[in-house]
Each structure stands twice: as C-alpha cells, then as structure tokens.
C-alpha atoms as a PDB file:
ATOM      1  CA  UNK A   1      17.909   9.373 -21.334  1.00  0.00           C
ATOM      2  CA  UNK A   2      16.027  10.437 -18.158  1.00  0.00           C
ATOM      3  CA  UNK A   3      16.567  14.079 -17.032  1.00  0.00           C
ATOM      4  CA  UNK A   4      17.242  14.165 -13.697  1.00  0.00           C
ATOM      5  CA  UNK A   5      17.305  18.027 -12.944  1.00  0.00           C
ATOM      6  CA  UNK A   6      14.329  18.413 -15.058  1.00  0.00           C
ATOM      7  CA  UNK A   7      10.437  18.694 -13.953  1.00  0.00           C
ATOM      8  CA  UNK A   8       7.448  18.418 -15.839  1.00  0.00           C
ATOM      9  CA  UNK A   9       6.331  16.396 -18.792  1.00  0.00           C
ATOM     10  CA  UNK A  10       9.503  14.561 -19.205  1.00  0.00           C
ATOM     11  CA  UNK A  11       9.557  13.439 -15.117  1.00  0.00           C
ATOM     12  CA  UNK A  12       5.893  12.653 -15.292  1.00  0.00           C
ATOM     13  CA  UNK A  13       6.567  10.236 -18.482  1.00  0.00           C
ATOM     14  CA  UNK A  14       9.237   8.648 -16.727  1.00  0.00           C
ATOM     15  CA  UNK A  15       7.114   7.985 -13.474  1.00  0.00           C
ATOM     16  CA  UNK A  16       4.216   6.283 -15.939  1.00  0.00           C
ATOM     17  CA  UNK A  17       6.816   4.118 -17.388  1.00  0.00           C
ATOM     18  CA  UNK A  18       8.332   2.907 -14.100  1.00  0.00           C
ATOM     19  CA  UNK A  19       5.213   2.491 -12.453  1.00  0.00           C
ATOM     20  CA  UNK A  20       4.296   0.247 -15.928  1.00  0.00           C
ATOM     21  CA  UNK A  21       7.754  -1.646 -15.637  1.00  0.00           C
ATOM     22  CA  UNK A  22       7.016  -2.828 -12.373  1.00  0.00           C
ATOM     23  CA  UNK A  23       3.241  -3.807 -13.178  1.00  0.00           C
ATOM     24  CA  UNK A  24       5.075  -5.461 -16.377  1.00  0.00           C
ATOM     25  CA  UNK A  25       7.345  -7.427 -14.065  1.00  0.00           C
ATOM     26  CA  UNK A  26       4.781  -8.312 -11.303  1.00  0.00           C
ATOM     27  CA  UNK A  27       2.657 -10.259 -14.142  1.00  0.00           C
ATOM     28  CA  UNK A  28       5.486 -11.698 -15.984  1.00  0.00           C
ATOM     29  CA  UNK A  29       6.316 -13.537 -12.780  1.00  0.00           C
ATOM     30  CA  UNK A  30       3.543 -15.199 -12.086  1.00  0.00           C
ATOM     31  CA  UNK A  31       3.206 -15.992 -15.454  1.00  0.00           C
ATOM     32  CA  UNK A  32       6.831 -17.356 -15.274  1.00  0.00           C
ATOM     33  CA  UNK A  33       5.472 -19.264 -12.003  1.00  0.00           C
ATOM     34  CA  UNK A  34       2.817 -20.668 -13.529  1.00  0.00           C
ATOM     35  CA  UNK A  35       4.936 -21.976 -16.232  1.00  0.00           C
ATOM     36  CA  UNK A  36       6.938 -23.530 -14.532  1.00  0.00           C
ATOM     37  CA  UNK A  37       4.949 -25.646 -12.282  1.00  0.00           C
ATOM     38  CA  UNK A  38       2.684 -26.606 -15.057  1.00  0.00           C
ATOM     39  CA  UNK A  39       6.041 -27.555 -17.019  1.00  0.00           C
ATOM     40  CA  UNK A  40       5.448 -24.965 -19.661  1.00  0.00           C
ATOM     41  CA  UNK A  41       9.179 -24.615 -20.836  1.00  0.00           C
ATOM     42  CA  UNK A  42       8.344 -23.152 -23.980  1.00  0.00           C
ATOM     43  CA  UNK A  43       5.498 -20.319 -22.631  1.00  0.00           C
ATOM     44  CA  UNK A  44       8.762 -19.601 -20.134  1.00  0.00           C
ATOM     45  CA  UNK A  45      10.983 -19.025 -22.508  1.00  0.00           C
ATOM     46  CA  UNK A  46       8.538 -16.277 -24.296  1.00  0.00           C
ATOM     47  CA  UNK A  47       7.644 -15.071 -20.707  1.00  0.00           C
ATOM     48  CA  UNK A  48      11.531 -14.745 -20.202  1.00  0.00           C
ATOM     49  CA  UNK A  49      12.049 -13.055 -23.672  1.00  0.00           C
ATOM     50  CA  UNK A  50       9.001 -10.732 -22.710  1.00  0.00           C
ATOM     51  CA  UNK A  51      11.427  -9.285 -20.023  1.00  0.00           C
ATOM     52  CA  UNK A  52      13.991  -7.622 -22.656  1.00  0.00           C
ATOM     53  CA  UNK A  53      10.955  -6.567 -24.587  1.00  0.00           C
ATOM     54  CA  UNK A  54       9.730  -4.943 -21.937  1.00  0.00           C
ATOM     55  CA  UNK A  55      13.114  -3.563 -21.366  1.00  0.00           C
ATOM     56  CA  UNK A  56      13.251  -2.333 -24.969  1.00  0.00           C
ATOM     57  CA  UNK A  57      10.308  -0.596 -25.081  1.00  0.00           C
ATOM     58  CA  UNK A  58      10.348   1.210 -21.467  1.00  0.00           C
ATOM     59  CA  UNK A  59      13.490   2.377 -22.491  1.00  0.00           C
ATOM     60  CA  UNK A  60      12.568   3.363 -26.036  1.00  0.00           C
ATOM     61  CA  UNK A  61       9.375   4.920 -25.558  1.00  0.00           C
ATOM     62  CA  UNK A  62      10.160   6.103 -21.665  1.00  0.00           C
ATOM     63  CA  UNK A  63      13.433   7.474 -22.001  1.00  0.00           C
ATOM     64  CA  UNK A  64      14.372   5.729 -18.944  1.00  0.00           C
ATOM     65  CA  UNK A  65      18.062   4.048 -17.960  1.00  0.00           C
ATOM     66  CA  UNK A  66      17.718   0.349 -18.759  1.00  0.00           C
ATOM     67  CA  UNK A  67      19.097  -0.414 -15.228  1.00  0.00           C
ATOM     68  CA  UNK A  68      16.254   1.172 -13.483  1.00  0.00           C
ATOM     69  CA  UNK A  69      14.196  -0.407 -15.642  1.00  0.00           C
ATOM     70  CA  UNK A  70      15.988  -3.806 -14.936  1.00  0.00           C
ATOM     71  CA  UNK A  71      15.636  -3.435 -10.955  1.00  0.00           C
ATOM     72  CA  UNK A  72      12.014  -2.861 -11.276  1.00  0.00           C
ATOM     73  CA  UNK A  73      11.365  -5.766 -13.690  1.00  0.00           C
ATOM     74  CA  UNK A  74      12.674  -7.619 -10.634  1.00  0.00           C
ATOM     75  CA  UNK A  75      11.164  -6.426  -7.836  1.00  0.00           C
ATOM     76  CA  UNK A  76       7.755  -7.830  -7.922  1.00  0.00           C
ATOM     77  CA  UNK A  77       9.494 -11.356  -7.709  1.00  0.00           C
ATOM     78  CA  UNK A  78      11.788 -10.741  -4.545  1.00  0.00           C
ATOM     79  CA  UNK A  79       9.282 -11.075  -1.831  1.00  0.00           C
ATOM     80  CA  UNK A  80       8.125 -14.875  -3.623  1.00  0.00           C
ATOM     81  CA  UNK A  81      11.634 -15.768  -4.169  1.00  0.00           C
ATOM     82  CA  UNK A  82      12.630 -14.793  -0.452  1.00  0.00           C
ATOM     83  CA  UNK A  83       9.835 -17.484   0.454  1.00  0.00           C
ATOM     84  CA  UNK A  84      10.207 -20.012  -2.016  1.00  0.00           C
ATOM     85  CA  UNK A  85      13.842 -20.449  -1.764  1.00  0.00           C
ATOM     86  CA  UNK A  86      14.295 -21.020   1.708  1.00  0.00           C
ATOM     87  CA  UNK A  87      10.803 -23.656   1.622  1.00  0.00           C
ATOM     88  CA  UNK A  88      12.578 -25.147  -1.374  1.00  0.00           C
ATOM     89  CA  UNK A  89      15.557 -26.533   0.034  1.00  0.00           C
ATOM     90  CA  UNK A  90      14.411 -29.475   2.413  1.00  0.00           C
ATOM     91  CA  UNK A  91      12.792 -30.589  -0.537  1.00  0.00           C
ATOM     92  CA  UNK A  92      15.059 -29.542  -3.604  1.00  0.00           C
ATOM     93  CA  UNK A  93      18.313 -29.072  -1.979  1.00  0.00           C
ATOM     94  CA  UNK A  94      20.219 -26.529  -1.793  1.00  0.00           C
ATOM     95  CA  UNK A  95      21.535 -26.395  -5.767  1.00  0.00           C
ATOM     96  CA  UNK A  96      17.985 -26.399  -7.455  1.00  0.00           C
ATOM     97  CA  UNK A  97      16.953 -23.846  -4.701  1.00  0.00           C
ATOM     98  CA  UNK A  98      19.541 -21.782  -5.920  1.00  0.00           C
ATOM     99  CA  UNK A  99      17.417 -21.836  -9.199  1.00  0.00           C
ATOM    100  CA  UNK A 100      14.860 -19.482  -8.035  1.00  0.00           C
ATOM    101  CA  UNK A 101      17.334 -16.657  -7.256  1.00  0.00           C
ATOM    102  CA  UNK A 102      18.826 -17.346 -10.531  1.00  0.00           C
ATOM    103  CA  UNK A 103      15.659 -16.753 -12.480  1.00  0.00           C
ATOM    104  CA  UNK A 104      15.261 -13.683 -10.838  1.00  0.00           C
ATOM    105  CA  UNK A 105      18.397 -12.367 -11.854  1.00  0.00           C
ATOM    106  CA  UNK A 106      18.407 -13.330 -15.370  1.00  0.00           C
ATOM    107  CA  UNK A 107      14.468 -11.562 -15.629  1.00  0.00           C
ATOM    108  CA  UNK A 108      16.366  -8.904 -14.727  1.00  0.00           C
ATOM    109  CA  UNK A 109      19.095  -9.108 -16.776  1.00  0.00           C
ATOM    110  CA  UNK A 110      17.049  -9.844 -20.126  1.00  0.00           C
ATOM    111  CA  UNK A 111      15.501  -6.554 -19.223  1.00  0.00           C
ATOM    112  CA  UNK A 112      18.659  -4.615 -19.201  1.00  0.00           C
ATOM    113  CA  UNK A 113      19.798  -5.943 -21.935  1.00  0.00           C
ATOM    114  CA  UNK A 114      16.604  -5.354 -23.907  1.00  0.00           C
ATOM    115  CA  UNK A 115      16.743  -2.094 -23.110  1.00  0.00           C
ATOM    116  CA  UNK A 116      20.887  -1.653 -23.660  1.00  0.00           C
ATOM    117  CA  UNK A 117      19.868  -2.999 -26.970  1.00  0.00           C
ATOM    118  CA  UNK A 118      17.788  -0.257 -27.975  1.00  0.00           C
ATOM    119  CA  UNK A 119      20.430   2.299 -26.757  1.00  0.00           C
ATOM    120  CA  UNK A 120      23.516   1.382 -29.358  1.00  0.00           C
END
C-alpha cells in the first residue's frame, strides 16, 4: 500500500498512477456513453469490466488503495452525469434517470473491487 509519510520514488509512482486512473476513467466513460446510445450492450459490458481491470492493475502495479483508485475511476463521469440526469427526466422519468447515477456508481465500484481483488 501507498506510504503516506514517505517522499520520493514511491509518492511520485503513486501520483503517475492516479493521474493514469483518472485518464483511464475519463475514456472508459465515453466509451460507456457511446455504447450505450449506439445500443452496444455487449462493448458495455467489457467497457464496465475494464473498470475492475483498471482497478486491478493501478492497485497492483501502483501500490495505491483501491478506494482512491475507485473515486477517481469516477470522477471524469460526474460533471456528464450531473447534466444528463436532470435533462433525462422530462423525457425518461424519473426511474430510468436514476440509471445514469447508477452506472456511475457501479464504474466505481467494479474498480474497487478489481483492485480489492488483487489485495487478498
């Protein structure tokens, strides 16, 4: 795991693999978006799986704590999802709406787990 008193080598790996996580997450939602309004259910479901392999690695090869890595696998999506789910509603209703939050949460779940996975 992450040092967080120490300096250096370690620190400086850690900040490459964050700042990779969240360039990892930023492209694997739009992907995601893309899949799913061309009705792509299977390339989402490899996009979605690409989030705990993403997760396993930063945290294998990164040393980093698979919730970090988890919160910024999400990130990138937040400031779409906080426009798309409120546009989505007059149209959708409020139930599928609620879909778009949801989607977030479980990319950022799969990544945690991913990465919990490689811990045990």
């Amino acid at each position: 795991m992450e040092q967080l008193t120490g300096a250096g080598h370690r620190s400086m790996r850690a900040g490459l693999t964050y700042a990779a996580v969240a360039a990892a997450g930023a492209g694997l939602f739009f992907m995601s978006f893309g899949a799913i309004f061309t009705g792509s259910w299977t390339m989402l479901g490899f996009l979605l799986l690409g989030y705990a392999g993403v997760g396993a690695c930063a945290v294998q090869v990164g040393a980093v704590r698979p919730g970090m890595v988890a919160l910024l696998l999400a990130v990138p999506a937040v400031p779409w999802v906080s426009w798309l789910f409120p546009a989505s509603i007059p149209e959708a209703g409020l139930p599928r709406a609620l879909l778009w939050p949801a989607l977030v949460l479980l990319m950022g779940g799969l990544g945690w787990l991913g990465g919990r996975a490689v811990i045990r």
